[in-house]
Structure formats: structure tokens, C-alpha cells
C-alpha atoms as a PDB file:
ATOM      1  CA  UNK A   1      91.388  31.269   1.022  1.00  0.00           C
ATOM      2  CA  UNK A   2      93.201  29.985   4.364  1.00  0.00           C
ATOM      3  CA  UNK A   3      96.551  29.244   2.783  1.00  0.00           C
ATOM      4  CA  UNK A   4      96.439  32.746   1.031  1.00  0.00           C
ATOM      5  CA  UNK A   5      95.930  34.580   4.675  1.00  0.00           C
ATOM      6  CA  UNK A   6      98.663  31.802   5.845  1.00  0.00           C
ATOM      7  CA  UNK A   7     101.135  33.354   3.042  1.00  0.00           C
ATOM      8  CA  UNK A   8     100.594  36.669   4.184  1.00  0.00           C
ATOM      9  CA  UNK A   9     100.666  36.786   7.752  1.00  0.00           C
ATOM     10  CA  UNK A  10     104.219  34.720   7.076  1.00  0.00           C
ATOM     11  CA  UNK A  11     105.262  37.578   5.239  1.00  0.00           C
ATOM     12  CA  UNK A  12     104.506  40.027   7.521  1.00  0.00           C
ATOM     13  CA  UNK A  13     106.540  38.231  10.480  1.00  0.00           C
ATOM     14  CA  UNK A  14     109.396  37.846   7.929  1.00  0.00           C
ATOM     15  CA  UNK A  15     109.404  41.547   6.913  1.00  0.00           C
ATOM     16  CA  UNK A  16     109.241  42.781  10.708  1.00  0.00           C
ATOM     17  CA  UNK A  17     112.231  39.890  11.666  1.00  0.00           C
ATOM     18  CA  UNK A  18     114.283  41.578   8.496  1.00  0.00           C
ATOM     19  CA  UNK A  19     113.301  45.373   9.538  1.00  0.00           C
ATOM     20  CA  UNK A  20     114.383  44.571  13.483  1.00  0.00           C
ATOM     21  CA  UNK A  21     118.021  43.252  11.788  1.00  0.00           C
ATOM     22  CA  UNK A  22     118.512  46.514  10.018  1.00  0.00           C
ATOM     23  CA  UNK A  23     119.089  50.222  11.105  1.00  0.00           C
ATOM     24  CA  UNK A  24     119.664  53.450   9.826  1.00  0.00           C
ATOM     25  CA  UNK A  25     122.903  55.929   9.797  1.00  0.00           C
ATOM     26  CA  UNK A  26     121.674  59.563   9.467  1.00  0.00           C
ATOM     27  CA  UNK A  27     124.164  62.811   9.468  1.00  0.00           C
ATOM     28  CA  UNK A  28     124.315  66.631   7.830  1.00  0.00           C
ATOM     29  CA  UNK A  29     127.221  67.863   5.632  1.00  0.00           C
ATOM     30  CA  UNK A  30     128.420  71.432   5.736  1.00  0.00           C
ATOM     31  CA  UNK A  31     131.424  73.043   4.485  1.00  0.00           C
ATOM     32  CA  UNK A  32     133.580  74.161   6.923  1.00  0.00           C
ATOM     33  CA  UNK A  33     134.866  77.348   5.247  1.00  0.00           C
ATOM     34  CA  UNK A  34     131.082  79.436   4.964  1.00  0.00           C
ATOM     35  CA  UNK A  35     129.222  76.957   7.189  1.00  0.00           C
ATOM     36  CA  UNK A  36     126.764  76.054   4.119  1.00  0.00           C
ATOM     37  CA  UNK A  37     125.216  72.769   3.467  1.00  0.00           C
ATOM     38  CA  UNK A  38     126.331  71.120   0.795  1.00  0.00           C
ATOM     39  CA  UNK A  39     124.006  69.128  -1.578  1.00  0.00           C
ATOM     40  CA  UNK A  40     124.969  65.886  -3.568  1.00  0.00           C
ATOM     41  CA  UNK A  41     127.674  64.965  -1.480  1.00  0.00           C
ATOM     42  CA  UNK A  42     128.213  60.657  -1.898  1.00  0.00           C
ATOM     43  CA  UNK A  43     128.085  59.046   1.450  1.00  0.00           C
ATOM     44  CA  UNK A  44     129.499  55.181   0.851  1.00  0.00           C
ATOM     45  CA  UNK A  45     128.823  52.611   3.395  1.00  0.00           C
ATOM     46  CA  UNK A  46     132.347  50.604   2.663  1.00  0.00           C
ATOM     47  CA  UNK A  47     132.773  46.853   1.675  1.00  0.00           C
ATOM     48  CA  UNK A  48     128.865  47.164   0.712  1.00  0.00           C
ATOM     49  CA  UNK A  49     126.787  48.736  -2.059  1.00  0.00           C
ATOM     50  CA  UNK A  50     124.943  50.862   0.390  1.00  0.00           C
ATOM     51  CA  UNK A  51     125.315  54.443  -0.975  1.00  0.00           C
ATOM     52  CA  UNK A  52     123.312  57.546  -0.783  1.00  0.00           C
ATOM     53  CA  UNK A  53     123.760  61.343  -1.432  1.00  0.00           C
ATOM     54  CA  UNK A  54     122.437  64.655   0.963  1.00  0.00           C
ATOM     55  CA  UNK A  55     119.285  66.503   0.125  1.00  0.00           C
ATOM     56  CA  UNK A  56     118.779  70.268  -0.770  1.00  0.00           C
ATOM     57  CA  UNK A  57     119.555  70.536   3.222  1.00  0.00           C
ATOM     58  CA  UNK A  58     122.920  68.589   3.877  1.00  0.00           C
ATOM     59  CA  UNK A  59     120.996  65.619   5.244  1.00  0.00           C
ATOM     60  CA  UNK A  60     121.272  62.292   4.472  1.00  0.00           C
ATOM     61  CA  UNK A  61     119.913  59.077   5.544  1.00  0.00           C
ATOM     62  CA  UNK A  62     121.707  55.563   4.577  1.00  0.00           C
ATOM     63  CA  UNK A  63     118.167  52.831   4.862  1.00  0.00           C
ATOM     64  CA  UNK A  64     118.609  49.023   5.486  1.00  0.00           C
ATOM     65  CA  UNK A  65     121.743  48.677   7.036  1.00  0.00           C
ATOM     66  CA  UNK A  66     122.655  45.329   9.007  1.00  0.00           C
ATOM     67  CA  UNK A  67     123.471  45.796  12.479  1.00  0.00           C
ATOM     68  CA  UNK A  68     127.616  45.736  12.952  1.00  0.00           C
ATOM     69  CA  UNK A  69     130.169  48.536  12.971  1.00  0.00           C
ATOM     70  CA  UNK A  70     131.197  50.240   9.530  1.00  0.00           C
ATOM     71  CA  UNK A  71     133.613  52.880   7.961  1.00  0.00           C
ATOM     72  CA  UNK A  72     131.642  55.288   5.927  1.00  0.00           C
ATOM     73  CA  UNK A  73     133.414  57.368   3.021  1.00  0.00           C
ATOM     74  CA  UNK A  74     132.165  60.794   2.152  1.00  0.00           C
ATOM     75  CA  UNK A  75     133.398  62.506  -0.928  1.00  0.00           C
ATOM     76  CA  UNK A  76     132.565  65.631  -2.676  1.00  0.00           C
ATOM     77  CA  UNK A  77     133.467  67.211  -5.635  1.00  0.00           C
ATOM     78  CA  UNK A  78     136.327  70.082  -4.737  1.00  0.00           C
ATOM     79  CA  UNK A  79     136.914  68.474  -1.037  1.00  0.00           C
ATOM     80  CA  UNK A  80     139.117  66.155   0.846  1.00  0.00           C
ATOM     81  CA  UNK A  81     137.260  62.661   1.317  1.00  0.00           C
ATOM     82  CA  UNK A  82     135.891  62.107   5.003  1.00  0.00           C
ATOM     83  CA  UNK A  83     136.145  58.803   6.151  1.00  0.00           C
ATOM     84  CA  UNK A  84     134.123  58.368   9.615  1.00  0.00           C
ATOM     85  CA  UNK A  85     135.696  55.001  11.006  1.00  0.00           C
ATOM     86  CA  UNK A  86     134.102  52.717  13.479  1.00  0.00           C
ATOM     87  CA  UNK A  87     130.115  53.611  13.098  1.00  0.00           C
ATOM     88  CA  UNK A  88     127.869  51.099  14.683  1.00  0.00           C
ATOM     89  CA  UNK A  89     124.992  50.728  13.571  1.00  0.00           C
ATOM     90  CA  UNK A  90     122.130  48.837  16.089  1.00  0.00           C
ATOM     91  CA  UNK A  91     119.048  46.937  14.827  1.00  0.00           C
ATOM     92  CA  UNK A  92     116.040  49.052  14.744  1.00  0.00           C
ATOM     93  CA  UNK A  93     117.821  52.280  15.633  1.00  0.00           C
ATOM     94  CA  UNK A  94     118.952  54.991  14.379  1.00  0.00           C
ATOM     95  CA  UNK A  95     122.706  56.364  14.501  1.00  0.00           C
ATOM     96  CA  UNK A  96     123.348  59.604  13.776  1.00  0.00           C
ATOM     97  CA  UNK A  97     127.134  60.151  13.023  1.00  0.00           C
ATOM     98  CA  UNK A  98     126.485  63.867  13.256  1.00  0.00           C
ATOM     99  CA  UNK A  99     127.360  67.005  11.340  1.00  0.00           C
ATOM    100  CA  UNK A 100     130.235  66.282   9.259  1.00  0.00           C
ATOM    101  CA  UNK A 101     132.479  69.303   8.051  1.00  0.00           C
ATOM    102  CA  UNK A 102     134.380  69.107   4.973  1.00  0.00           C
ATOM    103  CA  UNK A 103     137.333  70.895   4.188  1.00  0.00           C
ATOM    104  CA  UNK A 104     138.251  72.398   0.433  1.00  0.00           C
ATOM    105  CA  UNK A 105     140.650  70.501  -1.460  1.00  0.00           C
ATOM    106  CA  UNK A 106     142.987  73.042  -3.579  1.00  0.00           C
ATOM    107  CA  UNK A 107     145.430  71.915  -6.170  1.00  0.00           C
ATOM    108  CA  UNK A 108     147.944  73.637  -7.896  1.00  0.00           C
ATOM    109  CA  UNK A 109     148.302  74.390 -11.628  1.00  0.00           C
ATOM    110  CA  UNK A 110     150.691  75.310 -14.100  1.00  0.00           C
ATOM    111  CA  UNK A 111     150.339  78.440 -16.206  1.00  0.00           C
ATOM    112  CA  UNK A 112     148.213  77.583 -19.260  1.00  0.00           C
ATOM    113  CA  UNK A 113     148.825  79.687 -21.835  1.00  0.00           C
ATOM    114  CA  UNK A 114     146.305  79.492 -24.590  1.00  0.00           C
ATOM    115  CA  UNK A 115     147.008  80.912 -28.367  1.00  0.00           C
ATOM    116  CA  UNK A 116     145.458  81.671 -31.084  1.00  0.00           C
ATOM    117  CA  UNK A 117     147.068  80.975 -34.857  1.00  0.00           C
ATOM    118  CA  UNK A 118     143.116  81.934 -36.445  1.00  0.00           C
ATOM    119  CA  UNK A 119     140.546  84.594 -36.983  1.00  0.00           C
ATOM    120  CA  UNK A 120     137.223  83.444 -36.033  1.00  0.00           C
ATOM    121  CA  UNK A 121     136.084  84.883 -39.068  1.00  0.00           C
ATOM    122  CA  UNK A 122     137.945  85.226 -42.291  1.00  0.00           C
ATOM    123  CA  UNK A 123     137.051  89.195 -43.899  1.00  0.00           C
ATOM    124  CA  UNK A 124     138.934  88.408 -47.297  1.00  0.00           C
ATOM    125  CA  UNK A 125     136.260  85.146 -47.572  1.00  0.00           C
ATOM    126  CA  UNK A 126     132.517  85.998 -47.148  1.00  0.00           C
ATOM    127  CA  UNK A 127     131.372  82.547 -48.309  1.00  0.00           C
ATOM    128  CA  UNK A 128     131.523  78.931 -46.869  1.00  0.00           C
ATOM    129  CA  UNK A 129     132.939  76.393 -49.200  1.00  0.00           C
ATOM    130  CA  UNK A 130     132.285  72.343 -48.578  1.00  0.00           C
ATOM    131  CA  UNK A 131     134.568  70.004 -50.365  1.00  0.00           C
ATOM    132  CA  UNK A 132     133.209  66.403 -51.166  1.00  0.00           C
ATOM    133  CA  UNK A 133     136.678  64.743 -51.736  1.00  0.00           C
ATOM    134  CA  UNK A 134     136.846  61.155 -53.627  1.00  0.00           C
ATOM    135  CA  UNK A 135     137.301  59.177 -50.666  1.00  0.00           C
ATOM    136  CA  UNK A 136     134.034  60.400 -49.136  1.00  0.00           C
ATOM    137  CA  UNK A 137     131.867  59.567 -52.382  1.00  0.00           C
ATOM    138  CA  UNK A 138     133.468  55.912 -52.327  1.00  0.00           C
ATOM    139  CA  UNK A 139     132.614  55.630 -48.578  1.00  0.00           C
ATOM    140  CA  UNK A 140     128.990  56.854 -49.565  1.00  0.00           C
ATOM    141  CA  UNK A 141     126.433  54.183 -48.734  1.00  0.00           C
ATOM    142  CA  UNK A 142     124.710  55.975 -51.623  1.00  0.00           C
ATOM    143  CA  UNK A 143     125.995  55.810 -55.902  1.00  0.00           C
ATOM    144  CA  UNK A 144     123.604  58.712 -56.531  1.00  0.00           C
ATOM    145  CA  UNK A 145     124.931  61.870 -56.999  1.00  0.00           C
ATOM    146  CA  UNK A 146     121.880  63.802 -55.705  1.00  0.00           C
ATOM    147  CA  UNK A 147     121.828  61.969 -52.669  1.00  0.00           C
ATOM    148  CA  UNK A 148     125.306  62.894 -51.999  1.00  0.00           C
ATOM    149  CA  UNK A 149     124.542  66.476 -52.071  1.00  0.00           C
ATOM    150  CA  UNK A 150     121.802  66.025 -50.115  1.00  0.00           C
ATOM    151  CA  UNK A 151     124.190  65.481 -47.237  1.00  0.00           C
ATOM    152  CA  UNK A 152     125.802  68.786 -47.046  1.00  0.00           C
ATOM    153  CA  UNK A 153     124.650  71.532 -44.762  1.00  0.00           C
ATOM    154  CA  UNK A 154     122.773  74.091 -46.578  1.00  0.00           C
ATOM    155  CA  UNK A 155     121.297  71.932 -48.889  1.00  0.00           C
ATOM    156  CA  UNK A 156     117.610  70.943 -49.288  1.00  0.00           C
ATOM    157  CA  UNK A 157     115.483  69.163 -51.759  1.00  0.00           C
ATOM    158  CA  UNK A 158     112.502  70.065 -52.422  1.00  0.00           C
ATOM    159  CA  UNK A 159     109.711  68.969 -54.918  1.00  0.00           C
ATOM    160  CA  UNK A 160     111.255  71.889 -57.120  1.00  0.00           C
ATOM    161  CA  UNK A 161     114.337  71.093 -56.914  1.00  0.00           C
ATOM    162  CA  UNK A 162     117.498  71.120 -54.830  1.00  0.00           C
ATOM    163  CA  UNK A 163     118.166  74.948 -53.192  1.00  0.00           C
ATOM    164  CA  UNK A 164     121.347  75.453 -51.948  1.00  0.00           C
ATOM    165  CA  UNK A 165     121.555  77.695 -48.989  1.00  0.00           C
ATOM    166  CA  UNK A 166     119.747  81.259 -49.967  1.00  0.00           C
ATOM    167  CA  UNK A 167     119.526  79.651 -53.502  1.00  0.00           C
ATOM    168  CA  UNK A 168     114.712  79.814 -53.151  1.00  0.00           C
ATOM    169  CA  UNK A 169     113.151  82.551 -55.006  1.00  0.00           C
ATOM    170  CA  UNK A 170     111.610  84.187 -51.240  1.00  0.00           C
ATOM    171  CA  UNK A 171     115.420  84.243 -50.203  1.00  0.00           C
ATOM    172  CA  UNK A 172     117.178  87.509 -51.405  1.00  0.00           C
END
């Protein structure tokens, strides 16, 4: 029982000593054209794996980082990438880096022209046709010929029989 309270008081000390090495880097996102938070936007601690993204109020918070000074990268979908250069972050503090605006990122386009060469729907043919050419029969993991129809859309089996789409005696 004494070495188990021994294993856990050393635990504690080591997960205080590891929480006094680390601090935190908080900021808000807004975008600078309606002065709106944006949600989702990546915020990327660089040379590290330490990423997060802002809540439903432009906030984020970036947990565990080592004390030291670091460039952090903030990208958004539609805007130009932020990067905040030279944020130092102090054991058991907190930095805030602020409220970060980000500015639209346009880009130009050609005209796209878009055709069409086909009716949606063709008046002249009021049915749909499948086709089961050769090659699909021989590539078939089945030899049975029922079991190949099966396959098509609009086809069911049934303990009667096989009904083709509308084919049942309630369908009219």
C-alpha cells in the first residue's frame, strides 16, 4: 500500500513540473471586411504539431505549449494566411496574441462557358433501356443468367418470380 501512495504522489510532482514548463497562446479571429468572427479558422503552431481551430465565437486557445518564442500560421478558407512571428510563450502563463483580422483573398477567373449538346429528358423515348453487353456477362462473378438480371435497376425477385420495374399485378 506504501509504494502505491509513493507512485502517486511521484506522479503528481511530475505532472505539476510538466504543467509549470508549458503555457498557453489564446487570440480571437474576425474578418476585417464586416467585423464578424469567423469560426473554423486553423491556427498552426509552426515546426510542431500543435494545431487548433476557433470556436462558434472566433476564440481559440493553443494548450501545452513549451515555453520559447514561436511563429504561428493562421489560415482560412477564402483569406490571405496570417502569420504572427515572434510569439513567446512563458511557462505557466498565458499569451494572448490578440484579435487577429483577416483580410479576403479574391482570385480571378476566366469566363466559363458551360453548354449543353442534351435534353435532360428525351420526349420521342418514354422508356429506359439497360444493355447487358458480352463483356459484362464474362466479367460476371456469377454464370447464372437470373442472377445477372438481378443486377439491373428495376429488377426484383421475388418468390413469384422476377418483376421488372411496374411489371407486379398491384402496379398499373
Amino acid at each position: 500500500m506504501r509504494f502505491l501512495y509513493i507512485i502517486i504522489i511521484f506522479l503528481l510532482i511530475r505532472s505539476i513540473s510538466f504543467a509549470q514548463n508549458s503555457g498557453l497562446i489564446t487570440g480571437k479571429i474576425l474578418d476585417a471586411k464586416h467585423n464578424e468572427t469567423l469560426i473554423g479558422v486553423t491556427i498552426v503552431v509552426k515546426g510542431t504539431s500543435y494545431a487548433t481551430q476557433t470556436n462558434s465565437e472566433g476564440i481559440f486557445t493553443l494548450k501545452n505549449i513549451k515555453a520559447g518564442e514561436y511563429n504561428i500560421e493562421i489560415k482560412y478558407l477564402g483569406f490571405k494566411t496570417v502569420l504572427k512571428t515572434e510569439v513567446k510563450v512563458i511557462a505557466a502563463q498565458t499569451t494572448n496574441i490578440g484579435t487577429i483580422e483577416m483580410q479576403t483573398a479574391s482570385t480571378n477567373m476566366d469566363e466559363v462557358v458551360i453548354l449543353g449538346k442534351k435534353p435532360l429528358i428525351d420526349v420521342d423515348k418514354p422508356q429506359t433501356v439497360n444493355t447487358i453487353s458480352q463483356d459484362n456477362i464474362e466479367l460476371a462473378p456469377s454464370r447464372q443468367l437470373q442472377q445477372i438480371i438481378n443486377t439491373q435497376p428495376g429488377v426484383i425477385q421475388s418468390p413469384a418470380g422476377v418483376n421488372i420495374r411496374g411489371g407486379r399485378t398491384y402496379e398499373t
